[in-house]
N, C-alpha and C. Protein backbone atom coordinates (compact mmCIF):
# COMPACT_ATOMS: atom_id res chain seq x y z
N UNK A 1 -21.98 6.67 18.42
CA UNK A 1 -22.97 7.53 17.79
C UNK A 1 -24.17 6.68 17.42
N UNK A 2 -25.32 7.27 17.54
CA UNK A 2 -26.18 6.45 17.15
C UNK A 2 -26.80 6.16 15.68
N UNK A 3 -27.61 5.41 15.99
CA UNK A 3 -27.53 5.18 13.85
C UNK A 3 -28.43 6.10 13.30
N UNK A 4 -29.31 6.77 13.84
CA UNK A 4 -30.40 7.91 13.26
C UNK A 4 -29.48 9.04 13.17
N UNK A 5 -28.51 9.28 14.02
CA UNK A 5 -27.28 10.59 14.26
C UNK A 5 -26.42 10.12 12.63
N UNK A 6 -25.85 8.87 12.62
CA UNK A 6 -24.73 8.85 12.17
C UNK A 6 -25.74 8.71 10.49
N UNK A 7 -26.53 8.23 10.19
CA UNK A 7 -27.52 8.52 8.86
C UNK A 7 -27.60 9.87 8.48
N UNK A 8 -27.88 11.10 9.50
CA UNK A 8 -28.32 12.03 9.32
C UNK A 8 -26.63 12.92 8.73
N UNK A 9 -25.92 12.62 9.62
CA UNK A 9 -24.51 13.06 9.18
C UNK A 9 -24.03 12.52 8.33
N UNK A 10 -24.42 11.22 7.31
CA UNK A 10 -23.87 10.81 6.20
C UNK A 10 -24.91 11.49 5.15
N UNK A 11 -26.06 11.91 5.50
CA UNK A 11 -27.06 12.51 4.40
C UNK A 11 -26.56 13.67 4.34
N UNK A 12 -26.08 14.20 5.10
CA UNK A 12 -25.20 15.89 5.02
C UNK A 12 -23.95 15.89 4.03
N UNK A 13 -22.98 14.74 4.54
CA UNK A 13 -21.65 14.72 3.84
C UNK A 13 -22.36 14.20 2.29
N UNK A 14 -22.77 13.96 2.04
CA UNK A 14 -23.56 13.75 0.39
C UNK A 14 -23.95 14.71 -0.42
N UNK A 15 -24.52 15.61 0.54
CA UNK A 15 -24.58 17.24 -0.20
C UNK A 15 -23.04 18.07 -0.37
N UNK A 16 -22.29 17.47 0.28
CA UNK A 16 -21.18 18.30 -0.09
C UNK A 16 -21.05 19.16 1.49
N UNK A 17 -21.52 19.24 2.64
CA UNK A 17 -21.43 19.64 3.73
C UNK A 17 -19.74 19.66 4.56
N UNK A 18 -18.96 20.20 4.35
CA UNK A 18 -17.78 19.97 4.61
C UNK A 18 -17.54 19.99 6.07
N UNK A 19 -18.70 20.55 6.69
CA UNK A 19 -18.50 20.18 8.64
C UNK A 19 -18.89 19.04 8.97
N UNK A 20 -19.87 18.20 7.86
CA UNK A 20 -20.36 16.97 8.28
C UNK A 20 -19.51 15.92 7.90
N UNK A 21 -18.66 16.43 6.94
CA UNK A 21 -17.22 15.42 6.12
C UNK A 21 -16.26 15.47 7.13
N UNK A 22 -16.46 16.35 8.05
CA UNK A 22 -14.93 16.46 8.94
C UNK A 22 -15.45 15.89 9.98
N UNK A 23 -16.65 16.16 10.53
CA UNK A 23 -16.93 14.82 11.35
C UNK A 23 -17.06 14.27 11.22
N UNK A 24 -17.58 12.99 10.04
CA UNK A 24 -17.62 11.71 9.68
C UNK A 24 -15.61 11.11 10.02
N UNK A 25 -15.23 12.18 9.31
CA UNK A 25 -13.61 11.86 9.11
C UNK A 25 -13.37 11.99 10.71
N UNK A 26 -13.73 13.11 11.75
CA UNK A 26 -13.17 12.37 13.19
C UNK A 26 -13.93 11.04 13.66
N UNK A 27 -14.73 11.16 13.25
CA UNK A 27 -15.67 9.47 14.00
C UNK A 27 -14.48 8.26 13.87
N UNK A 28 -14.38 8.11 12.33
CA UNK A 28 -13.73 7.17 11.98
C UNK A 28 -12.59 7.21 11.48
N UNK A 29 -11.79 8.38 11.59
CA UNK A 29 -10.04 8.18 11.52
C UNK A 29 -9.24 7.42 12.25
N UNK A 30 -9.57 7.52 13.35
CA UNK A 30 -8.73 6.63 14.11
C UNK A 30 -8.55 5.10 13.81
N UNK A 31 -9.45 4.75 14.21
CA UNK A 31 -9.92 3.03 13.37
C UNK A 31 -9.34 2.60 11.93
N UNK A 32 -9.63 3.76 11.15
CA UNK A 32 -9.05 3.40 9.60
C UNK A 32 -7.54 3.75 10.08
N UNK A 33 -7.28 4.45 10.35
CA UNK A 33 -5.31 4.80 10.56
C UNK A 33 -5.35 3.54 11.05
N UNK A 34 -5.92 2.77 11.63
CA UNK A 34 -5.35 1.66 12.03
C UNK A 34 -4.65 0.29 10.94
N UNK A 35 -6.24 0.47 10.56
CA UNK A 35 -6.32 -0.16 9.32
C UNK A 35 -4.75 0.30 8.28
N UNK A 36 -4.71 1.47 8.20
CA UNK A 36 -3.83 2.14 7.11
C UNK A 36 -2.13 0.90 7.61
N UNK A 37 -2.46 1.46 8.94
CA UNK A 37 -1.06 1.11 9.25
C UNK A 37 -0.60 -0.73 9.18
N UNK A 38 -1.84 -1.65 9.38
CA UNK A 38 -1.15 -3.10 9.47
C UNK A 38 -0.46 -2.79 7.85
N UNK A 39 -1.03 -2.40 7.19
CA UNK A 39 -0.46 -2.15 5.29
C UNK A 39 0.50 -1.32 5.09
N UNK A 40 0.53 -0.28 5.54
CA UNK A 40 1.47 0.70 5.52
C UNK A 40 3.05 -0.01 5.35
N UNK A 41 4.09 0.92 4.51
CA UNK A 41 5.67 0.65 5.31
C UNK A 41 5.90 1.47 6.10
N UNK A 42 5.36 2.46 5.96
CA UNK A 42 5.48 3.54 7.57
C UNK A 42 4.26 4.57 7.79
N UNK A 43 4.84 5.33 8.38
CA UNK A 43 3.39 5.96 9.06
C UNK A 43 2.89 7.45 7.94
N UNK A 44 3.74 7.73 7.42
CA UNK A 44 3.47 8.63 6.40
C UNK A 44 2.77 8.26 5.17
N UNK A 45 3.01 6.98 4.86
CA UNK A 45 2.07 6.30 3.84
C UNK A 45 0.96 5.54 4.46
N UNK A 46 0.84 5.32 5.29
CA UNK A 46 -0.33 5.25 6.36
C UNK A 46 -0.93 6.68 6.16
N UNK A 47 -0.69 7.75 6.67
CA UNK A 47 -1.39 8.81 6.61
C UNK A 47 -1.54 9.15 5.22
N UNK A 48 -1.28 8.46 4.19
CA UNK A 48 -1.49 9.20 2.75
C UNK A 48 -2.17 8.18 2.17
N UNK A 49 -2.65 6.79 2.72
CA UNK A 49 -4.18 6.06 2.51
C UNK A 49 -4.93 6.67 3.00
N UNK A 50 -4.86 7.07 4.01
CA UNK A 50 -6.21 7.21 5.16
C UNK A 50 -6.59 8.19 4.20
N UNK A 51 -5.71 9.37 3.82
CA UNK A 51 -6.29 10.38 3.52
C UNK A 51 -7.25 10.28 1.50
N UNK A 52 -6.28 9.60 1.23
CA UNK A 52 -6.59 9.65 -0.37
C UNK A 52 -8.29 8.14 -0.02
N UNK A 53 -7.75 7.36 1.01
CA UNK A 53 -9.14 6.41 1.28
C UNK A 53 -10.57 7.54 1.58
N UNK A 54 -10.08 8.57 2.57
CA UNK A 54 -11.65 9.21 2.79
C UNK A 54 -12.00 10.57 1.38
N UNK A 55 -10.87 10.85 1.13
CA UNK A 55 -11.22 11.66 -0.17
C UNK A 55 -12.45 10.33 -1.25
N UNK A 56 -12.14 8.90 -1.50
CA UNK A 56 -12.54 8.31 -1.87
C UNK A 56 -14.23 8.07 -1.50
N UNK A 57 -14.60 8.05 -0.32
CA UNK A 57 -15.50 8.21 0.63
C UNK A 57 -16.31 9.14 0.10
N UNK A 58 -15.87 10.14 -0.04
CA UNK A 58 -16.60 11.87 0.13
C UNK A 58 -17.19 11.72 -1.54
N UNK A 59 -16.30 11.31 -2.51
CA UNK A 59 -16.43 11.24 -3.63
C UNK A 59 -17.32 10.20 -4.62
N UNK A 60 -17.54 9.24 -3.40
CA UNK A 60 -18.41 8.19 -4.30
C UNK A 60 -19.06 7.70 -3.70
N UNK A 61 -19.86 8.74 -2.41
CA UNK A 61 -20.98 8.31 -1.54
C UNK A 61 -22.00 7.75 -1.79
N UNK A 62 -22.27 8.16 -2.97
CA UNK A 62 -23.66 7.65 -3.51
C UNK A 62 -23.81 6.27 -3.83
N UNK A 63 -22.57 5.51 -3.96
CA UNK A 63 -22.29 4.12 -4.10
C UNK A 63 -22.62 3.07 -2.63
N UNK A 64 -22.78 4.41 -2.09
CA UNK A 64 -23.26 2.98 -0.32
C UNK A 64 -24.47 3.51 -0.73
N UNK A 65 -25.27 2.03 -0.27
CA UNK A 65 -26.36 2.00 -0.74
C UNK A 65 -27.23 1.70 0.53
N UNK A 66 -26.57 1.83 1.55
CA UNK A 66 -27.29 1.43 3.26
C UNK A 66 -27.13 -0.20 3.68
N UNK A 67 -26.79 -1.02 2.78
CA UNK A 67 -26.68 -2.35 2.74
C UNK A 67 -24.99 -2.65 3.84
N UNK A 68 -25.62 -2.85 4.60
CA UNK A 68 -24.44 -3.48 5.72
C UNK A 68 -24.15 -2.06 6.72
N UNK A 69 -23.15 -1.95 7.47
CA UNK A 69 -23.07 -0.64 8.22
C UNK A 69 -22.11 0.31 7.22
N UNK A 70 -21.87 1.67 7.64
CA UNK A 70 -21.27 2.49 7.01
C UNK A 70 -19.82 2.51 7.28
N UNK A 71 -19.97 1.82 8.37
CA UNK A 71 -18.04 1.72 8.62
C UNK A 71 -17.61 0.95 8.30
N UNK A 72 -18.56 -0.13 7.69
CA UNK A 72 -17.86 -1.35 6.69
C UNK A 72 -17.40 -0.92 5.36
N UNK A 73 -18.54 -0.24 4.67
CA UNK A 73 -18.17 0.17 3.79
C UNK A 73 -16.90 1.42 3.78
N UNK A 74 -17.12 2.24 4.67
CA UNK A 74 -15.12 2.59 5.03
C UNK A 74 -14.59 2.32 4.83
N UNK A 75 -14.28 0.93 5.61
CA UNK A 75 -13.40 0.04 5.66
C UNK A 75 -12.87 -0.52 4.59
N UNK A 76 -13.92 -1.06 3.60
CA UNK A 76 -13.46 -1.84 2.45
C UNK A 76 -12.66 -1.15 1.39
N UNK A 77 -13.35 0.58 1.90
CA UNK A 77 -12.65 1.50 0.47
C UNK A 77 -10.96 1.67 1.14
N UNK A 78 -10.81 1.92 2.41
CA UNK A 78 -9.47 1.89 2.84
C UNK A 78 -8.94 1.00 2.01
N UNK A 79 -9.12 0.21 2.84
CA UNK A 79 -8.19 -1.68 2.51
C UNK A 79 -7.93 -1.58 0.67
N UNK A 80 -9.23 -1.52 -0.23
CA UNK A 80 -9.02 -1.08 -1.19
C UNK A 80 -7.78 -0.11 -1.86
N UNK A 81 -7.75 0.92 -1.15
CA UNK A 81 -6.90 1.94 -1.10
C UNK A 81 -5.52 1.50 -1.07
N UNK A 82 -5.06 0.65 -0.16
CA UNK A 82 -4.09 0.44 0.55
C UNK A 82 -2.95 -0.59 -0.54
N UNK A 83 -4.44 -1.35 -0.92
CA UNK A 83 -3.81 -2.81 -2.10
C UNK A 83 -3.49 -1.59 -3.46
N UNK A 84 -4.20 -0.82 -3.63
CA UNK A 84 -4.26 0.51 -5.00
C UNK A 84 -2.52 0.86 -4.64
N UNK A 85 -2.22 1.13 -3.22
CA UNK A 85 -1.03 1.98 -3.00
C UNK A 85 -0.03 1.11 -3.18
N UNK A 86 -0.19 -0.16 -3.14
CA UNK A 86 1.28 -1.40 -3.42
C UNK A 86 1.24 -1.47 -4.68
N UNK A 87 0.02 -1.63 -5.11
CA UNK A 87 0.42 -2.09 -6.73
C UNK A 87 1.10 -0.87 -7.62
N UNK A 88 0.46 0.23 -6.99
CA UNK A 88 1.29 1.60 -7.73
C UNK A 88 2.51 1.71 -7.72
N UNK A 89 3.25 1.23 -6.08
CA UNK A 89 4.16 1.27 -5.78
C UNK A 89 4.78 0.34 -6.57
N UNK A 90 4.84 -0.85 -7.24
CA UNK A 90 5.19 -2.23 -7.59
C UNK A 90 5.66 -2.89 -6.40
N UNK A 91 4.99 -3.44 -5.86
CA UNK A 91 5.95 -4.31 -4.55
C UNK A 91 6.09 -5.49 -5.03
N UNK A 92 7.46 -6.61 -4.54
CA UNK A 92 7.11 -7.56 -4.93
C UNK A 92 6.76 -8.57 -3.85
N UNK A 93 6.28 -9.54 -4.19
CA UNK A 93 5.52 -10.18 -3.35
C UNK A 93 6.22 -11.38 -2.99
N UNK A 94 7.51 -11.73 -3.49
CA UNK A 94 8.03 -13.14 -3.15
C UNK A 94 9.42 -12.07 -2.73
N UNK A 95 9.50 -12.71 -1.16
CA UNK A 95 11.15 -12.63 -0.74
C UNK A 95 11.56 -13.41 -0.18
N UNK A 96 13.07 -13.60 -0.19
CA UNK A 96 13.51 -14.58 0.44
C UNK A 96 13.11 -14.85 1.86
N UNK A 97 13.19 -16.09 2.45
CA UNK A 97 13.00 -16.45 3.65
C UNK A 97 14.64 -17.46 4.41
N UNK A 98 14.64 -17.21 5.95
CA UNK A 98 15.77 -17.91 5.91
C UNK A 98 15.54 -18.82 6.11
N UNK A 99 15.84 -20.24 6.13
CA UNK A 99 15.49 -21.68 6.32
C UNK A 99 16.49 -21.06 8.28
N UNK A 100 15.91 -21.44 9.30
CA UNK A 100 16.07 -21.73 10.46
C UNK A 100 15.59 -22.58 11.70
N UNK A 101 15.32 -23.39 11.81
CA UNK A 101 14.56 -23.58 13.13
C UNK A 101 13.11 -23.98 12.84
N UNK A 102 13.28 -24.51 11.66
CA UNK A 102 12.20 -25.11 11.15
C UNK A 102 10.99 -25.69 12.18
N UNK A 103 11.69 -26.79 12.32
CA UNK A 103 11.06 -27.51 13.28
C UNK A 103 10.54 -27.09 14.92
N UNK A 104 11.65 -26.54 15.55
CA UNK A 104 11.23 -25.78 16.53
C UNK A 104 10.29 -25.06 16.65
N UNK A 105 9.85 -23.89 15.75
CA UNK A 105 9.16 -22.51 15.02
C UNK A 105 7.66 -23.36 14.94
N UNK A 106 7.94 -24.59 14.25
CA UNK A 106 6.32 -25.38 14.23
C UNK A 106 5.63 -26.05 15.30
N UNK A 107 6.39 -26.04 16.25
CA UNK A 107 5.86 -26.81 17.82
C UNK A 107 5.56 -25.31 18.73
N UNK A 108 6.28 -24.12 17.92
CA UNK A 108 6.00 -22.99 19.23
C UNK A 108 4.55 -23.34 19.20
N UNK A 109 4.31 -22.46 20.43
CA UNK A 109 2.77 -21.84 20.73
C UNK A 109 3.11 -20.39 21.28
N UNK A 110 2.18 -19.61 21.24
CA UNK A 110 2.10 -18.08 21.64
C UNK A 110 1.56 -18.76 23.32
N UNK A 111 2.62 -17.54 24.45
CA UNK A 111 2.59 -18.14 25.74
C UNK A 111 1.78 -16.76 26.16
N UNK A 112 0.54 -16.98 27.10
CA UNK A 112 -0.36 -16.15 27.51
C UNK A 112 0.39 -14.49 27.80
N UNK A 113 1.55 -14.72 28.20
CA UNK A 113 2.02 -13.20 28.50
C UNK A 113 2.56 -12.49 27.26
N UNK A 114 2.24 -12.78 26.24
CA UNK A 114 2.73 -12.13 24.88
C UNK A 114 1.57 -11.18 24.75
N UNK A 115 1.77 -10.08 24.62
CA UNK A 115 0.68 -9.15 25.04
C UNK A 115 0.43 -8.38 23.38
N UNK A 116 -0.79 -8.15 22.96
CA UNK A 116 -1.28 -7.78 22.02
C UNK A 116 -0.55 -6.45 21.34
N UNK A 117 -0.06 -5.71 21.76
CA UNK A 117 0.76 -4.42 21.18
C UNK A 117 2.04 -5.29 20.30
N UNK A 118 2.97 -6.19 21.52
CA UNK A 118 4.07 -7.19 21.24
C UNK A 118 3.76 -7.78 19.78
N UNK A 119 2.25 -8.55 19.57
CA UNK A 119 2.18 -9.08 18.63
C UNK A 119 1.76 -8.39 17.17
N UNK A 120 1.26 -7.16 17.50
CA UNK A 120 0.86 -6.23 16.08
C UNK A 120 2.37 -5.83 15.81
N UNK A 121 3.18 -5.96 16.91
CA UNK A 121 4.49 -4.94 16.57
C UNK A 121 5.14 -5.97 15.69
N UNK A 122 5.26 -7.54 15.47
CA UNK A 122 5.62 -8.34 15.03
C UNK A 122 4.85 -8.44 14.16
N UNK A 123 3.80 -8.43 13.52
CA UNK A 123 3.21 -8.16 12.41
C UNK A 123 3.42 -7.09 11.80
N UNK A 124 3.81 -5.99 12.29
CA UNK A 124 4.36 -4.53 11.36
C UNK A 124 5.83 -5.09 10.41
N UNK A 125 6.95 -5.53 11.16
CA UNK A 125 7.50 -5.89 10.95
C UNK A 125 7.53 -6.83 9.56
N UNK A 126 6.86 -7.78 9.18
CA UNK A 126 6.56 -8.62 8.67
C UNK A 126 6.95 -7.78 7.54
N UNK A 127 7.83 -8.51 6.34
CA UNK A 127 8.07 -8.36 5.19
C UNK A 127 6.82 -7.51 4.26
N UNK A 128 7.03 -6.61 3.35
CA UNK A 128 5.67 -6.08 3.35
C UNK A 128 4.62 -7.23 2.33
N UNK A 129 5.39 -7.98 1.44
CA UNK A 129 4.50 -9.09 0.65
C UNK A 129 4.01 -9.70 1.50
N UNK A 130 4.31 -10.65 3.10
CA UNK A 130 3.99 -11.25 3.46
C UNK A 130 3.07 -10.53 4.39
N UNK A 131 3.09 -9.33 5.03
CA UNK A 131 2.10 -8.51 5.59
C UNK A 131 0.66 -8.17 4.92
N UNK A 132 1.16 -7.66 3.62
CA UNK A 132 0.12 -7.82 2.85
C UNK A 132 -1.09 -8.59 2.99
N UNK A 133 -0.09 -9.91 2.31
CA UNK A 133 -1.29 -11.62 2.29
C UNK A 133 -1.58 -11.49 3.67
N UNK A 134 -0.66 -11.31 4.30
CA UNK A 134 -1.13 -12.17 6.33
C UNK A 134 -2.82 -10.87 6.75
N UNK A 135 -2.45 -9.96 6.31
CA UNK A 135 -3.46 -8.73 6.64
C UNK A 135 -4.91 -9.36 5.81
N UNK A 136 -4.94 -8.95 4.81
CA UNK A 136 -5.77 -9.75 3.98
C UNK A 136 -6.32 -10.93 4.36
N UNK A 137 -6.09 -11.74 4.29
CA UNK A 137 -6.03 -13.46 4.62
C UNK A 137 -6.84 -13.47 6.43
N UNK A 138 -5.90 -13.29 7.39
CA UNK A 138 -5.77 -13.48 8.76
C UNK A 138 -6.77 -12.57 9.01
N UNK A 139 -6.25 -11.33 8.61
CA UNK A 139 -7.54 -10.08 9.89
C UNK A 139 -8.59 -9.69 8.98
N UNK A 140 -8.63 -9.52 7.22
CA UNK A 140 -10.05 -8.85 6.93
C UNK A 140 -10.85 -10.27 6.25
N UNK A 141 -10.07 -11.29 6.58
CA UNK A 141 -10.77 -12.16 6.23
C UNK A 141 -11.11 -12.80 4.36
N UNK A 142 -10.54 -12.13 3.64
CA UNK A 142 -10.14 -12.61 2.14
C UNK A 142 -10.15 -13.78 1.99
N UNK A 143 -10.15 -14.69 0.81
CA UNK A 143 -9.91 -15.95 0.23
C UNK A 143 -8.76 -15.38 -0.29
N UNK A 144 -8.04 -17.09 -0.67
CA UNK A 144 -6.56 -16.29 -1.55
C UNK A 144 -7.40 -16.38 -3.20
N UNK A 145 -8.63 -16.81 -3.27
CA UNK A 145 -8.56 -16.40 -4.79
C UNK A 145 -8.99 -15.21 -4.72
N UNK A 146 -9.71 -14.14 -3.70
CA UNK A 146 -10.19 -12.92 -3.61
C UNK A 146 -8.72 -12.27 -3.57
N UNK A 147 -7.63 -12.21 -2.51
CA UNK A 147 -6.70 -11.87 -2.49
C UNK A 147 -5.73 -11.81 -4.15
N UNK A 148 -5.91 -12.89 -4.56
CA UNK A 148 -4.97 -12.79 -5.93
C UNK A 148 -5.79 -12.10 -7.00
N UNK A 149 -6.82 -11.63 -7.22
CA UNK A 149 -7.46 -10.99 -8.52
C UNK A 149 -7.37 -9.48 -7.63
N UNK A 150 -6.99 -9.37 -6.30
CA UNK A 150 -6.91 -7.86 -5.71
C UNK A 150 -5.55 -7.56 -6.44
N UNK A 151 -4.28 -8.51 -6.19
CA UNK A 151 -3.08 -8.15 -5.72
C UNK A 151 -2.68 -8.46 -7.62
N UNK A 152 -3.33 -9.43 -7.80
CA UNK A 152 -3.09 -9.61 -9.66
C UNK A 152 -1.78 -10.32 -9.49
N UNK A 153 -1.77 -11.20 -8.71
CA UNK A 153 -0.82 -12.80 -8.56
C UNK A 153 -1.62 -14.63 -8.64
N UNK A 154 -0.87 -15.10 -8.89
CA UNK A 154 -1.89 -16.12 -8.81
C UNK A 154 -2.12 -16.78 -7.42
N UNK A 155 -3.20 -17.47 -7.37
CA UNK A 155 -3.74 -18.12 -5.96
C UNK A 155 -2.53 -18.86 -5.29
N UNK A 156 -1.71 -19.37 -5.80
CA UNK A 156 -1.05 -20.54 -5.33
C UNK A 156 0.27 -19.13 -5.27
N UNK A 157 0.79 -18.62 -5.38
CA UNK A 157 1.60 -16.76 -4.32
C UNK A 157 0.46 -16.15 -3.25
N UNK A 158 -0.64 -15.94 -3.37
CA UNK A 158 -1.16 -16.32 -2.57
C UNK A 158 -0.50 -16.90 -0.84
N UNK A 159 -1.23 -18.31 -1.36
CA UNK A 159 -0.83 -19.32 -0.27
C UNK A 159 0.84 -19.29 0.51
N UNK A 160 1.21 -19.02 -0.71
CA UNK A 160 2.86 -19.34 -0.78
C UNK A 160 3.25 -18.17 0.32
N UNK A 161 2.39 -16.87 0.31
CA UNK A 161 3.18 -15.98 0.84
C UNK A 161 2.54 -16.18 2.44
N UNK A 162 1.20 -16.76 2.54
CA UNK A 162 1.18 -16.99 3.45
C UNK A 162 1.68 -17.78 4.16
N UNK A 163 1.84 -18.82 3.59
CA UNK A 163 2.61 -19.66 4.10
C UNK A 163 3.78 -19.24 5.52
N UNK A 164 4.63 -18.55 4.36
CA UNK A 164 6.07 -18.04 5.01
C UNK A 164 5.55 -17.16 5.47
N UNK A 165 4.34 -16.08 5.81
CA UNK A 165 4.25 -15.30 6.78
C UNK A 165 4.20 -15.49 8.12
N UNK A 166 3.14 -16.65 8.16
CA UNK A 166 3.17 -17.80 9.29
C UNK A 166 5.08 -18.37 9.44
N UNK A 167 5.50 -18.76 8.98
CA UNK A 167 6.82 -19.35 9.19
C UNK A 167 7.76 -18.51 9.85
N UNK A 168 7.50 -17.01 9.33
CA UNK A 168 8.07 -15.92 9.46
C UNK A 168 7.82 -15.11 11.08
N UNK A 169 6.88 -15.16 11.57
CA UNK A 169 6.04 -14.88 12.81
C UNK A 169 6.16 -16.18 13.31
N UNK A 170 5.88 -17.06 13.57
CA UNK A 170 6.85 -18.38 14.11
C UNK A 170 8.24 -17.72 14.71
N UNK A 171 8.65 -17.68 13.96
CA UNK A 171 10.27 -17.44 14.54
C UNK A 171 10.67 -16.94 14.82
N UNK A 172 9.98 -15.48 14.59
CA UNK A 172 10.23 -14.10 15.68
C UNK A 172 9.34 -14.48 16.75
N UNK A 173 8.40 -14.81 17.18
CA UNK A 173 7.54 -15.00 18.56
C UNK A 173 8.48 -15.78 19.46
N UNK A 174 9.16 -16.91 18.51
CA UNK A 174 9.72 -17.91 19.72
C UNK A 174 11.49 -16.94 19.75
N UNK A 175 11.96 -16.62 19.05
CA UNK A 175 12.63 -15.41 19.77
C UNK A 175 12.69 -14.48 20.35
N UNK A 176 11.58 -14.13 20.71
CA UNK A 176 11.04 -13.19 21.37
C UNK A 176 10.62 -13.66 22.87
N UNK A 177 10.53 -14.90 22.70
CA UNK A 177 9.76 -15.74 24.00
C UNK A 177 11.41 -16.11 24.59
N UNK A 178 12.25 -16.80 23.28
CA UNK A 178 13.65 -17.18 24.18
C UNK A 178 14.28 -16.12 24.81
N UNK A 179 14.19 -14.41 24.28
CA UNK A 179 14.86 -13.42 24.73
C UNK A 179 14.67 -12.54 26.18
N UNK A 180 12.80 -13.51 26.24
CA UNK A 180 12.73 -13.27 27.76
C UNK A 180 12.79 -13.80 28.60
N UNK A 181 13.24 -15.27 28.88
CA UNK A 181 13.92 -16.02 29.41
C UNK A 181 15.15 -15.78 30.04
């Protein structure tokens, strides 16, 4: 869409235009469900960010101020949303890990035929504390001191969880690599 189109349809959804809210919401549902889901524990609480994230949208439009694109600012209220839905939930953020293959797990490398679906599907997976940090951290790009005043842990849980998220994805990839062998 273009940006004079997609301005003109965010100046609509501001008045309260509910055909211009439902198309803003098809433009960019898909993309945010995406978003919903690396956070999500399943797809129903995925669909109950997305949705309570664009109710958020509709409701406090007046707060984008044109500064950066509009699907950033989406974006941030999702992700926002998403950290709102763990802490409500209480998750906790430290779980056990198994000590295995330590060493092995740290020499893998990801082998060119590990195909991108393979590897989000191994990130779904991911413990949800350590999905959390790894989401945060890895794909929207966070500091762990930004991450810990979100999540209200300290910096050094943080690290910690990343840590073992990495450790954790390590050792499913290279089982995953030995299982196709």
């Amino acid at each position: 869409m273009e940006k004079n189109s997609l301005d003109i349809l965010w100046e609509k959804c501001l008045t309260g235009d509910r055909k211009a809210q439902f198309q803003l919401y098809q433009l960019f549902s898909k993309k945010m469900f995406a978003v919903c889901l690396r956070y999500a524990q399943h797809q129903l609480e995925a669909q109950d960010i997305l949705q309570t994230g664009f109710i958020k949208v509709f409701s406090k439009g007046e707060l984008y101020r044109g500064q950066g694109s509009l699907e950033g600012w989406i974006r941030r209220i999702i992700v926002n949303t998403a950290i709102e839905t763990h802490r409500r939930n209480s998750v906790n953020f430290i779980a056990p890990i198994e000590p295995k293959h330590e060493d092995i797990a740290a020499q893998y490398t990801i082998q060119d035929d590990l195909q991108y679906q393979d590897l989000l599907a191994v990130v779904k997976n991911l413990p949800v504390g350590y999905r959390t940090i790894f989401n945060l951290y890895a794909i929207e790009g966070y500091s762990h001191r930004e991450i810990a005043d979100m999540l209200c842990i300290s910096e050094g849980n943080s690290k910690s969880q990343l840590s073992r998220a990495r450790q954790w994805l390590k050792e499913k990839l290279l089982n995953m690599e030995e299982a196709k062998r």
